[in-house]
Protein backbone atom coordinates (compact mmCIF):
# COMPACT_ATOMS: atom_id res chain seq x y z
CA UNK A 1 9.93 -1.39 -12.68
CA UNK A 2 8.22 1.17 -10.54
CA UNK A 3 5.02 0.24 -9.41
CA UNK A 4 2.97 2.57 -6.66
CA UNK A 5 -0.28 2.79 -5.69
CA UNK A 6 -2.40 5.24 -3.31
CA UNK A 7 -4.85 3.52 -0.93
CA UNK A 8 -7.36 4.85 1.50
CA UNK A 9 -7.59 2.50 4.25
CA UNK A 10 -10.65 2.68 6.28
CA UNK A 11 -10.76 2.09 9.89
CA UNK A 12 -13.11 1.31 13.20
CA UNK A 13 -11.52 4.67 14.71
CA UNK A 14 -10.62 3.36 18.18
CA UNK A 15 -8.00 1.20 16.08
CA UNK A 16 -6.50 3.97 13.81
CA UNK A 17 -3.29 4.36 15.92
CA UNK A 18 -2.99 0.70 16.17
CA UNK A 19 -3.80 0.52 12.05
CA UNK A 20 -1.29 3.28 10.96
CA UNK A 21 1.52 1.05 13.31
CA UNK A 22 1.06 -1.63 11.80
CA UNK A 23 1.04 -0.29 8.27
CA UNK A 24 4.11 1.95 8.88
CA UNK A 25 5.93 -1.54 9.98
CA UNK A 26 4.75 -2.87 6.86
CA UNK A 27 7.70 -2.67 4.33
CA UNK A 28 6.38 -1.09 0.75
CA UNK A 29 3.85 0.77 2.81
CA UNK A 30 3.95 4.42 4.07
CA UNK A 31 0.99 6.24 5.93
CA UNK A 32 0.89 10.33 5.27
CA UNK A 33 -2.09 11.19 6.28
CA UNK A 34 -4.78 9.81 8.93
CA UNK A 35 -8.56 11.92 10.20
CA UNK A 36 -11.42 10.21 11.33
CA UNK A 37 -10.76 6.62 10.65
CA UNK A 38 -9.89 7.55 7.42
CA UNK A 39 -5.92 6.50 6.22
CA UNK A 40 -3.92 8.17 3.08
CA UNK A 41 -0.80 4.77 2.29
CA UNK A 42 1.13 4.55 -0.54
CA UNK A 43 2.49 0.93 -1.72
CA UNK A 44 5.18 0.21 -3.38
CA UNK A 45 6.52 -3.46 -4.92
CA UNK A 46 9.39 -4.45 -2.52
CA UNK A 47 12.38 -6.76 -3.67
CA UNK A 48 9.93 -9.78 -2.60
CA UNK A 49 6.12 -8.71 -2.24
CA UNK A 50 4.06 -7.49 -4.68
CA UNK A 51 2.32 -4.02 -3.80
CA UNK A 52 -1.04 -6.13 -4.59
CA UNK A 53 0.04 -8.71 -2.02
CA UNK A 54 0.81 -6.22 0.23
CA UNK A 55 -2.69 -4.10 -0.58
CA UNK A 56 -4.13 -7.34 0.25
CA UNK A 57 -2.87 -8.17 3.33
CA UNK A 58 -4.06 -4.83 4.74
CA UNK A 59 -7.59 -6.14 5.05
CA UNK A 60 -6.39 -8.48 7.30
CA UNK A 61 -5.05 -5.48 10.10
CA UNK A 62 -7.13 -6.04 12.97
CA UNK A 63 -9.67 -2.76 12.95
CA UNK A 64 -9.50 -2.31 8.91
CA UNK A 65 -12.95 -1.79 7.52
CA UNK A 66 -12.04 -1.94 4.00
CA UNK A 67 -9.30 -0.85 1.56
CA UNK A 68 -9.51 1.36 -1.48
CA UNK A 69 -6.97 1.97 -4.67
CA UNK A 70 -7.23 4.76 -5.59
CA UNK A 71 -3.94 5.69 -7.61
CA UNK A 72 -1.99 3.42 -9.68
CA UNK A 73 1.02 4.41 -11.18
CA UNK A 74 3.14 1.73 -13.38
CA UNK A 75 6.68 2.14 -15.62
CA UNK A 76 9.33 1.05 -16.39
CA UNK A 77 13.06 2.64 -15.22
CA UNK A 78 15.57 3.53 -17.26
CA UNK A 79 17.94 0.98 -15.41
CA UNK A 80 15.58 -1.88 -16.20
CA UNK A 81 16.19 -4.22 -19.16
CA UNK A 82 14.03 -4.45 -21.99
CA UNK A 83 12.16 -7.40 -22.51
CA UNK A 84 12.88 -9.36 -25.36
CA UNK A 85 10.43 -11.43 -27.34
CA UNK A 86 10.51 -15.73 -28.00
């Protein structure tokens, strides 16, 4: 399954570098664009966190304000296996 999602993670702005570290050591997580306190991520699932786990731990970086999905993007992969009924 392939499961992504855009956030824009909002930050006191003296602790945007320190955010934007700590998110970029954050497996699943990738920062691509940062102004004003103001942080583009994307999420991804990882083999053993949820990207919602991971979305949710962000409000726990020291100097996040708040965090916002905006983008969700679910499907399956051709490589998965289809799930069979009981």
């Amino acid at each position: 399954m392939l499961n992504i999602c855009g956030c824009l993670v909002q930050t006191a702005p003296d602790r945007t570098a320190s955010v934007i570290e700590a998110l970029n050591a954050t497996e699943g997580s990738e920062v691509h664009a940062h102004d004003k306190g103001r942080i583009v991520v994307t999420v991804e699932d990882t083999q053993t966190r949820r990207a919602s786990d991971l979305i949710m731990d962000m409000h726990q970086i020291p100097g996040v304000i708040g965090v916002t999905l905006t983008y969700h993007h679910f499907e399956a992969l051709e490589d998965d296996a289809p799930a069979t009924l009981s």
